[in-house]
Protein backbone atom coordinates (compact mmCIF):
# COMPACT_ATOMS: atom_id res chain seq x y z
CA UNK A 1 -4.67 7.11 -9.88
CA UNK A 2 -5.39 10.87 -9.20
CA UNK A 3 -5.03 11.30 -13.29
CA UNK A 4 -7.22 8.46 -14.11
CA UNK A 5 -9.66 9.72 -11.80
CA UNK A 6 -9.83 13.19 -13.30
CA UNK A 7 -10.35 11.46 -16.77
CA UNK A 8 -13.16 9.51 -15.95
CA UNK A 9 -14.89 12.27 -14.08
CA UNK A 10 -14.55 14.46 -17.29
CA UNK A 11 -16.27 11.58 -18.95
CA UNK A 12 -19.25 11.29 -16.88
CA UNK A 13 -19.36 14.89 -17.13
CA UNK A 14 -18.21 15.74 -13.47
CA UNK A 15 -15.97 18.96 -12.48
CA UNK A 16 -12.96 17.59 -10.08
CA UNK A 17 -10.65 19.41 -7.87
CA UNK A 18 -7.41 18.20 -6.08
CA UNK A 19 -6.70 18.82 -2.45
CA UNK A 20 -4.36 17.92 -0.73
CA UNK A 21 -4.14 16.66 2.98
CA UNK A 22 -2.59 19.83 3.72
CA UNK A 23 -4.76 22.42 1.43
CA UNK A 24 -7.74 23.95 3.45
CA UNK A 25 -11.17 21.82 2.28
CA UNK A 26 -13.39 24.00 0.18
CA UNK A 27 -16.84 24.89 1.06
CA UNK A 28 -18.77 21.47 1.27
CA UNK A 29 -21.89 23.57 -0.20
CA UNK A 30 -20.00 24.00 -3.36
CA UNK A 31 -19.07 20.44 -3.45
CA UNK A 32 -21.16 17.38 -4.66
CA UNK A 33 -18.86 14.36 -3.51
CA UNK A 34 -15.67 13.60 -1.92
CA UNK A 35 -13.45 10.70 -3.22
CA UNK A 36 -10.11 10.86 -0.45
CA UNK A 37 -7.25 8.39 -1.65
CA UNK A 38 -6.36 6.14 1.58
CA UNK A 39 -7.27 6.63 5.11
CA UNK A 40 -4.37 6.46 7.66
CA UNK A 41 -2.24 8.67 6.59
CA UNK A 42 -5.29 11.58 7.41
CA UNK A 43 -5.22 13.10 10.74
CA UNK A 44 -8.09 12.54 13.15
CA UNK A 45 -9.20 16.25 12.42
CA UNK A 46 -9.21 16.17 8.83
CA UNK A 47 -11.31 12.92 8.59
CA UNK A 48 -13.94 13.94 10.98
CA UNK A 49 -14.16 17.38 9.01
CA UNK A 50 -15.07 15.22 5.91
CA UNK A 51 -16.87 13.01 7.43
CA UNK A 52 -19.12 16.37 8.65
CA UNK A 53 -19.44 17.24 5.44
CA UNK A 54 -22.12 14.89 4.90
CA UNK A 55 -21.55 14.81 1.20
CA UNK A 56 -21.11 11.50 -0.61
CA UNK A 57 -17.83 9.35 0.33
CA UNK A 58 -15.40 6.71 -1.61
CA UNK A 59 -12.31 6.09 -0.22
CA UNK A 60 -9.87 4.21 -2.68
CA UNK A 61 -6.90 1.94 -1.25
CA UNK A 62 -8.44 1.44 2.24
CA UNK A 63 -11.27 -0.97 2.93
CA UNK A 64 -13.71 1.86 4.67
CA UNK A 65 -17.27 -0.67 4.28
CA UNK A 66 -16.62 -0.70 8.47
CA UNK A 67 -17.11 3.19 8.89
CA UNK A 68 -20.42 2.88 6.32
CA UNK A 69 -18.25 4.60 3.32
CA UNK A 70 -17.90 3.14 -0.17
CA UNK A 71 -14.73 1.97 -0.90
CA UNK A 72 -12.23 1.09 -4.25
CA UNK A 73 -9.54 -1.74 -3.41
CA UNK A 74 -6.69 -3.83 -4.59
CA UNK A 75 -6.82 -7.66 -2.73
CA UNK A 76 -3.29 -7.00 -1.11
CA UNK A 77 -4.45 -9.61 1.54
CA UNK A 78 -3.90 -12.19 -1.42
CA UNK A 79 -0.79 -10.66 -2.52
CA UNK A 80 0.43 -10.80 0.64
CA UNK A 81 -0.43 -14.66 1.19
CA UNK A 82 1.24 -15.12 -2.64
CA UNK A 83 3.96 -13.01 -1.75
CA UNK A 84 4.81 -15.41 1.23
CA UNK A 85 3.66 -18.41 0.05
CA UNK A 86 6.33 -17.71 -2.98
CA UNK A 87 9.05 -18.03 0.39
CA UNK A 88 7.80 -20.64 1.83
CA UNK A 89 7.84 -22.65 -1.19
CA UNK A 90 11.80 -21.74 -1.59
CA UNK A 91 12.43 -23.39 1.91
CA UNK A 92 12.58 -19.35 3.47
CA UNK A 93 10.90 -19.66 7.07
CA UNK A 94 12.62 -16.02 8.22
CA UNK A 95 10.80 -13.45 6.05
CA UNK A 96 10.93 -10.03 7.14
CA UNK A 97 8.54 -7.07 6.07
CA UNK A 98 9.68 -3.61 5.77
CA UNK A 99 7.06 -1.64 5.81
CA UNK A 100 5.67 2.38 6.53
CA UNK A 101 3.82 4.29 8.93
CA UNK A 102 3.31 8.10 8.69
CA UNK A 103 2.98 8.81 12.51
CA UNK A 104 6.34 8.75 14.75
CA UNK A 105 4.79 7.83 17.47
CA UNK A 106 3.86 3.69 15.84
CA UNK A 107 3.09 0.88 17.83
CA UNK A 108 5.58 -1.50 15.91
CA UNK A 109 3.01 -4.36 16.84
CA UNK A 110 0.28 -2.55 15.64
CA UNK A 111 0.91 -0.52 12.33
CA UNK A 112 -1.67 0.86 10.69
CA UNK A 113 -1.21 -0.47 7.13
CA UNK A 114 -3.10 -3.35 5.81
CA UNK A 115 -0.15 -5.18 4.34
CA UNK A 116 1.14 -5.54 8.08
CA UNK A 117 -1.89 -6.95 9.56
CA UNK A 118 -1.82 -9.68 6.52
CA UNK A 119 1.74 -10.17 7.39
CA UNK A 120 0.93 -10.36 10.33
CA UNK A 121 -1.82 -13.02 10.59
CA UNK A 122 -0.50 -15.08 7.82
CA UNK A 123 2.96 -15.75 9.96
CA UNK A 124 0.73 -15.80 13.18
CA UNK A 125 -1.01 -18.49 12.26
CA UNK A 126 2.06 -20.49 11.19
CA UNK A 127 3.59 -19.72 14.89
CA UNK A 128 6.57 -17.82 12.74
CA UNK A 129 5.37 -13.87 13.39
CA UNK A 130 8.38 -12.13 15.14
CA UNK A 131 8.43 -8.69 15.80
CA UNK A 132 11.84 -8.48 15.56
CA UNK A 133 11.66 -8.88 11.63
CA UNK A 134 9.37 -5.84 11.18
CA UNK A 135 11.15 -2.86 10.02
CA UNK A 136 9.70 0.13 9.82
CA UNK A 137 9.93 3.61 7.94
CA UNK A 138 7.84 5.93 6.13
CA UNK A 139 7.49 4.93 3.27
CA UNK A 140 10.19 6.62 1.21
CA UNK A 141 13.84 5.27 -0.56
CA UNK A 142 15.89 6.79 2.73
CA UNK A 143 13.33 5.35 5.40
CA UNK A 144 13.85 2.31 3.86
CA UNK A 145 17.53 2.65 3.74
CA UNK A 146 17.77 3.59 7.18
CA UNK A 147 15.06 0.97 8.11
CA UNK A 148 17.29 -2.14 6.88
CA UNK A 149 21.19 -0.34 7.22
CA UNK A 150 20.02 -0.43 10.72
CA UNK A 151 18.45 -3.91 10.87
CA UNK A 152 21.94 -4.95 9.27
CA UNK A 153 23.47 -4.20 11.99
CA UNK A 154 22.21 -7.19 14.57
CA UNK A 155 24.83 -9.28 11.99
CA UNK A 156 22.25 -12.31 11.19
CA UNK A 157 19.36 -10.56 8.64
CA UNK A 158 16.30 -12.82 7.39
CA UNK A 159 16.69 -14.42 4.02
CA UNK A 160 13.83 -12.65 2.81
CA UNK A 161 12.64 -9.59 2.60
CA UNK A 162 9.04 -8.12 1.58
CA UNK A 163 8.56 -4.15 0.92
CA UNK A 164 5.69 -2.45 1.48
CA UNK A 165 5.73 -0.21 -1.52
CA UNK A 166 8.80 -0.16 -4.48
CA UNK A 167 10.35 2.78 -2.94
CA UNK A 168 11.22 1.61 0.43
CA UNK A 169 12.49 -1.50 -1.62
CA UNK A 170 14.95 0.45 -3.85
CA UNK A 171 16.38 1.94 -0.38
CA UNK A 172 16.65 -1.22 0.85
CA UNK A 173 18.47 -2.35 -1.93
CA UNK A 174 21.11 0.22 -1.41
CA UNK A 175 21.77 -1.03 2.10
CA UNK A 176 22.23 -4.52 1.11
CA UNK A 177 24.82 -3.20 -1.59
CA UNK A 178 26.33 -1.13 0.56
CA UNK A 179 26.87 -4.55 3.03
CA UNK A 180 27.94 -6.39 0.27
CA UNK A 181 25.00 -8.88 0.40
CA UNK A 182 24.02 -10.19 -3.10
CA UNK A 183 19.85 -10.24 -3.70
CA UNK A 184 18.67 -12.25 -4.72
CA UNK A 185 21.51 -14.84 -3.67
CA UNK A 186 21.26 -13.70 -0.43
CA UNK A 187 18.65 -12.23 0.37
CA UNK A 188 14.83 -12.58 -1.92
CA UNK A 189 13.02 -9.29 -2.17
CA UNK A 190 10.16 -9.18 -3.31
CA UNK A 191 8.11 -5.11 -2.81
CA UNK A 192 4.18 -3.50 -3.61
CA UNK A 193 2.87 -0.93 -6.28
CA UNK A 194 4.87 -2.04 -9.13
CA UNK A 195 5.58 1.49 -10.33
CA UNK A 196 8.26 1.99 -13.29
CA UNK A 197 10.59 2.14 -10.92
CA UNK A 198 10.21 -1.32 -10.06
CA UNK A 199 11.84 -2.25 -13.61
CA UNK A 200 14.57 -0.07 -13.68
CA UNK A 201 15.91 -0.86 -10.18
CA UNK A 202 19.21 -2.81 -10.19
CA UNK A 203 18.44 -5.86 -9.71
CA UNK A 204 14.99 -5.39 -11.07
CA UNK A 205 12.39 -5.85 -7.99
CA UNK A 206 9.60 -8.78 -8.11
CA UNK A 207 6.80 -6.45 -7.11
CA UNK A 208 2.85 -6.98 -6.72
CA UNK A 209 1.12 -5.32 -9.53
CA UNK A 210 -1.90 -3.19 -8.31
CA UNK A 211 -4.32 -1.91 -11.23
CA UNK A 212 -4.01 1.82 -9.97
CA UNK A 213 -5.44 3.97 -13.51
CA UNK A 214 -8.29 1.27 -13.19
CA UNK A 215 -8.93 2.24 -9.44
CA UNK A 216 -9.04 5.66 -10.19
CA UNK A 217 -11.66 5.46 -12.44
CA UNK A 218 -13.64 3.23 -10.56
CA UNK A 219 -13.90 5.23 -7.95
CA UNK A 220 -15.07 7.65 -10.15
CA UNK A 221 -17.91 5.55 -11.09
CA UNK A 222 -18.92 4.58 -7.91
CA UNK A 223 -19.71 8.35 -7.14
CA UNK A 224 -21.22 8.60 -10.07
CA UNK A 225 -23.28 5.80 -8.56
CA UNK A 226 -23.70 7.76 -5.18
CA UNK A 227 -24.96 11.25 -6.76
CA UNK A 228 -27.22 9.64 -9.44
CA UNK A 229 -29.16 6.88 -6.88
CA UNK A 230 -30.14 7.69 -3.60
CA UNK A 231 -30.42 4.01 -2.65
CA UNK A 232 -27.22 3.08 -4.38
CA UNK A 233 -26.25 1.61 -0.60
CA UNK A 234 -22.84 1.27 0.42
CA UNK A 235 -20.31 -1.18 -1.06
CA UNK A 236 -16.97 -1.80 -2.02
CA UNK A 237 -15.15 -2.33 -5.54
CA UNK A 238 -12.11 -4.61 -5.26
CA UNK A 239 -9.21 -5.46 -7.85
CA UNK A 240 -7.20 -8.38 -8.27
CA UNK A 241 -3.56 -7.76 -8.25
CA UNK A 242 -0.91 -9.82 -10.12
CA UNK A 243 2.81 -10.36 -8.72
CA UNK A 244 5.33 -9.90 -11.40
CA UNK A 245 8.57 -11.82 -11.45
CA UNK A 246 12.09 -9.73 -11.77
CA UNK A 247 14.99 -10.28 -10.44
CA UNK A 248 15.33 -9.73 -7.05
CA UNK A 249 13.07 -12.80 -6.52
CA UNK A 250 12.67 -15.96 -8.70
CA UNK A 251 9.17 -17.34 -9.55
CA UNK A 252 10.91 -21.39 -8.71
């Protein structure tokens, strides 16, 4: 996304500059626009300093419209309902999510990523959301590893399992080996991002396919928008996403 970004700003003629959330952020006077990738995972502190800024905003992978910032987005509330209406159709009514949260001190019913609140609502309104089948870590292989060795242990685990991004998934996948339980015989996975690793993990994960080089350079655009008309407004961008079949969950 960041590299996609920085092609389409060359195109449009635009000087770019990574930070990261930990650099220092460089004199706002010497800066034209901000584009910040997500929102959670920012402390308090550094979004208020950007949002003093007063320069031009787009957030990408966070719907920000709310807060009066532009915003670039995949529909992960849709792959989320496909995702579990994928289960349902199998005859699986115990789906678990395993998903991340940056801050140690998480309200397990309350998690700040968006796939949880669609997980959320969607089982909700079916009378089938239980707590106990949310699993949380932070979004790497070994959270997720951790996450589901120790959900293992209660001896009666869901029959399927949804991963908020491929790596969590691939950790997840260990812990199931290491139990001896067979996915997707056992257990259906099915995970978010659909990075390479995705199709190399073993068994291959069914993961949601988010159009990431395409979101960069959107973004890109919509500044582009921001600079050039003072009356662009504020909107948001959103791309479809596509779940692609593997085999740690069947399409049937």
């Amino acid at each position: 996304m960041i590299t996609s970004a920085q092609a389409e700003a060359k195109k449009q003629g635009l000087e770019s500059q990574v930070i990261y959330p930990a650099d220092p952020l460089p004199d706002p006077a010497a800066l034209s626009g901000i584009i910040m990738i997500g929102y959670q995972q920012y402390s308090p502190d550094r979004l208020n300093e950007v949002k003093k800024s007063g320069l031009p905003l787009v957030f990408v992978d966070t719907d920000t419209l709310k807060f009066g910032y532009c915003s670039v987005v995949a529909d992960f509330g849709q792959a989320m309902q496909e995702a579990l209406e994928v289960f349902w159709g199998q005859g699986k009514e115990r789906i678990a999510l395993l998903d991340g949260d940056l801050d140690s001190n998480f309200d397990k019913n309350n998690l700040a990523d968006f796939r949880f609140r669609d997980y959320k609502k969607s089982l909700a309104a079916r009378g089938q959301y239980d707590p106990d089948l949310v699993y949380v870590g932070n979004f790497t292989p070994q959270s997720g590893y951790e996450a589901i060795k120790e959900a293992l242990k209660s001896g009666s685990f869901p029959e399927a399992l949804i991963a908020a991004n491929d790596a969590m998934a691939i950790g997840a996948l260990k812990a199931f080996k290491e139990a001896g339980i067979k996915v997707p015989e056992e257990v259906s996975l099915i995970s978010f991002n659909d990075t390479t690793a995705a199709e190399f993990a073993n068994p291959a994960l069914t993961s949601v396919h988010v159009e990431t080089l395409q979101m960069g350079r959107a973004s890109v655009k919509v500044m582009k928008d921001l600079l050039d008309d003072d009356e662009a407004g504020t909107y948001k961008v959103t791309f479809p996403t596509k779940l692609v079949y593997r085999e740690s969950c069947s399409k049937a």
